[in-house]
C-alpha atoms as a PDB file:
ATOM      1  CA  UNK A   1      31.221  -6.115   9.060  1.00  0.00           C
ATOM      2  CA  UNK A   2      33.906  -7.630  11.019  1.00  0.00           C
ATOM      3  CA  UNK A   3      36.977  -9.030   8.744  1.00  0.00           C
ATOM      4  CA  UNK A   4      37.013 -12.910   9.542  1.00  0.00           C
ATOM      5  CA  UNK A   5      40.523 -12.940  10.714  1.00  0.00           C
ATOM      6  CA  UNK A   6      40.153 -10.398  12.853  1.00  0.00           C
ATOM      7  CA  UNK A   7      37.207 -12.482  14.207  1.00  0.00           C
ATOM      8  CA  UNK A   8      39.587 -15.810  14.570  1.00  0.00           C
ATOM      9  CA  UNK A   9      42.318 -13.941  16.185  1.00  0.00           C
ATOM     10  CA  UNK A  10      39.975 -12.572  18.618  1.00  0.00           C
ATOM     11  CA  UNK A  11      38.812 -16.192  19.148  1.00  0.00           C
ATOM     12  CA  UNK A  12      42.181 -17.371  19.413  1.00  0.00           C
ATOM     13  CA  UNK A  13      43.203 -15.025  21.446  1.00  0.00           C
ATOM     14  CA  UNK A  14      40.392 -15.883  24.224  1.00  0.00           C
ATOM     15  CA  UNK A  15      41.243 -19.242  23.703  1.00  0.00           C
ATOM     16  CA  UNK A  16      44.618 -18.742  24.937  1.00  0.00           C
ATOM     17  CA  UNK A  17      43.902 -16.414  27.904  1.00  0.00           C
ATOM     18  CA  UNK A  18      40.794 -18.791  29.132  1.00  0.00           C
ATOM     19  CA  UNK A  19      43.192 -21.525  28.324  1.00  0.00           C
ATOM     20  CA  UNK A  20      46.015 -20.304  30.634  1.00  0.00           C
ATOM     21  CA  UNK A  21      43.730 -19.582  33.136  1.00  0.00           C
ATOM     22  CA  UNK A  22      42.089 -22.718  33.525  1.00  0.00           C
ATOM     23  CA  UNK A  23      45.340 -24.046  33.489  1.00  0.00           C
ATOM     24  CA  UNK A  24      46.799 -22.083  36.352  1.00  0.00           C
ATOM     25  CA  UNK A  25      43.657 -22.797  38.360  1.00  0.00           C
ATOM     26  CA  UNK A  26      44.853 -26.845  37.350  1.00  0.00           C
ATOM     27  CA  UNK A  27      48.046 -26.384  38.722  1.00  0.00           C
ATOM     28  CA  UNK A  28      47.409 -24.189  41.700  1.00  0.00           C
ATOM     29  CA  UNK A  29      44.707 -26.689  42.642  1.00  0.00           C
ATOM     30  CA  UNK A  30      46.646 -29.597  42.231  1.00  0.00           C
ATOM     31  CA  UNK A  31      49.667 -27.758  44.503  1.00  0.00           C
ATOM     32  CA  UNK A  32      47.041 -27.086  46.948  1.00  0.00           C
ATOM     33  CA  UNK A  33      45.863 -30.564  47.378  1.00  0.00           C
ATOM     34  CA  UNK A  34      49.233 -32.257  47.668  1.00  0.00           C
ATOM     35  CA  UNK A  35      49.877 -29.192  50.238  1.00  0.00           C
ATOM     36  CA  UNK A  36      47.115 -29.754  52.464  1.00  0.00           C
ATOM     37  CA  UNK A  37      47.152 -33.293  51.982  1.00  0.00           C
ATOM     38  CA  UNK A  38      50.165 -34.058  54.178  1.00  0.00           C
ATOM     39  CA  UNK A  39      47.480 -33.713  56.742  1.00  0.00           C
ATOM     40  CA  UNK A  40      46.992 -37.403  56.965  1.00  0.00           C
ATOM     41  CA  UNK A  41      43.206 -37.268  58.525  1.00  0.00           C
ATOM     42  CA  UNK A  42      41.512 -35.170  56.195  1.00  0.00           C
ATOM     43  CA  UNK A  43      42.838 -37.065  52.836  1.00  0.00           C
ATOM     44  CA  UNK A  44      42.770 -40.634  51.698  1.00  0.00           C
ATOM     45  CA  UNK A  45      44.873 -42.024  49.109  1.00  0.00           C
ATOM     46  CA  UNK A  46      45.698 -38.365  48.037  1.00  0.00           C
ATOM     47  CA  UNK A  47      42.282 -36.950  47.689  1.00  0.00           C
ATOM     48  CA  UNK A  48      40.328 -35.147  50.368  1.00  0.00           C
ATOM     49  CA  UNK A  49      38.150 -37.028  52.077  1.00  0.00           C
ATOM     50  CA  UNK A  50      34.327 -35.536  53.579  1.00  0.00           C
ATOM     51  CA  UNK A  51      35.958 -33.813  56.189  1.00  0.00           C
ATOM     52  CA  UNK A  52      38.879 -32.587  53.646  1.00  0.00           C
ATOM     53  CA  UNK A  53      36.062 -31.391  51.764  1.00  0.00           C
ATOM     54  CA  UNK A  54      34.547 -29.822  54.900  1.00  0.00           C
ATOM     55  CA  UNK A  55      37.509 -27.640  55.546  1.00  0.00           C
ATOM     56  CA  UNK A  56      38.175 -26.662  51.816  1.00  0.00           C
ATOM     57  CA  UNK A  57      34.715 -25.428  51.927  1.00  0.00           C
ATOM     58  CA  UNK A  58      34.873 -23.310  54.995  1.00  0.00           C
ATOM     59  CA  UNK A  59      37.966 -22.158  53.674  1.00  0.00           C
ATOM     60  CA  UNK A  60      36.291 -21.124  50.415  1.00  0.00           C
ATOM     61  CA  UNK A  61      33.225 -19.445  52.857  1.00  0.00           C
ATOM     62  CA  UNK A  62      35.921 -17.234  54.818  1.00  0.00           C
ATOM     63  CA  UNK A  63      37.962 -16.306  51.949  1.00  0.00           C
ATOM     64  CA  UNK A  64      34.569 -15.238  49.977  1.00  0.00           C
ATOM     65  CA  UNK A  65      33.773 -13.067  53.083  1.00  0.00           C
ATOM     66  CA  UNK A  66      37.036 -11.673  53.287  1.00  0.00           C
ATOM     67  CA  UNK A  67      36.588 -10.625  49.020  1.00  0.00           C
ATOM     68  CA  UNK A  68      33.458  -9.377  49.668  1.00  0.00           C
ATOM     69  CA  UNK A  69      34.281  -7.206  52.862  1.00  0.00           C
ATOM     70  CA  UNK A  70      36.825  -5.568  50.737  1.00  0.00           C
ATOM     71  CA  UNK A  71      35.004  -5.192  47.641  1.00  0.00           C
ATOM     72  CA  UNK A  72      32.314  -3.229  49.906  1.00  0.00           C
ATOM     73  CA  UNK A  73      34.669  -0.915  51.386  1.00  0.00           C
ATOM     74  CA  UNK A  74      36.028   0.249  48.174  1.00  0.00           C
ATOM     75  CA  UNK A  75      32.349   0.031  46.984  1.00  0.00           C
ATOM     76  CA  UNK A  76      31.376   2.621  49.795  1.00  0.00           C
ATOM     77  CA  UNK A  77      34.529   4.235  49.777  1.00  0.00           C
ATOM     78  CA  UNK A  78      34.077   5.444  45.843  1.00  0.00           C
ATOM     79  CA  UNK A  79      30.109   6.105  46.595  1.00  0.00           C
ATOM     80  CA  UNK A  80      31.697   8.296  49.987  1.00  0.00           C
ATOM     81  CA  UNK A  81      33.949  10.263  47.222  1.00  0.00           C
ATOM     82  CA  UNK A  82      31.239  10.270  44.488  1.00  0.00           C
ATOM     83  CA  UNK A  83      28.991  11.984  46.774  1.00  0.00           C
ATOM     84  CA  UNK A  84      31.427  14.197  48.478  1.00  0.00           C
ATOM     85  CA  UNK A  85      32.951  15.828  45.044  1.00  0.00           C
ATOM     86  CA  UNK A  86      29.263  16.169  43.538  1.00  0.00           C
ATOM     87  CA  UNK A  87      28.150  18.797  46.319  1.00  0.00           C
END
C-alpha cells in the first residue's frame, strides 16, 4: 500500500509540472499572438481574425509534418540498427 504522503507529493508534484507547462504554453502563446499580430490584416483588435486563424493553422499542419518526418527517420533509423545488430 502506498503511504498517503507519498501519494500527495506525487500529486503535487504533477500539479506543478502540468502547471508550469500549461503556463509556458500561456505565455508562449500569448508572445506569439502579439508577434504575429503586428501583421495588421490577419488580426483585429489584437486577436486573429479567420484568415489569422487560417495561417496559424497551416502553420500548425507544416510544423506537424516537419515532427512527424523526423520522428520517422529516427523511427526507421533505430528499426535499420535493430535489424542490422540482430543478424
Amino acid at each position: 500500500m502506498t503511504h498517503p504522503i507519498a501519494l500527495l507529493a506525487l500529486i503535487l508534484g504533477t500539479v506543478l509540472i502540468f502547471g508550469g507547462a500549461i503556463y509556458l504554453v500561456i505565455m508562449f502563446w500569448d508572445s506569439f499572438v502579439s508577434g504575429f499580430c503586428k501583421v495588421s490584416f490577419v488580426c483585429w483588435n489584437d486577436d486573429p481574425n479567420w484568415l489569422g486563424w487560417i495561417l496559424i493553422g497551416l502553420l500548425g499542419l507544416f510544423l506537424a509534418a516537419v515532427c512527424f518526418a523526423i520522428w520517422k527517420t529516427f523511427v526507421d533509423a533505430v528499426i535499420e540498427e535493430k535489424d542490422t545488430w540482430l543478424t
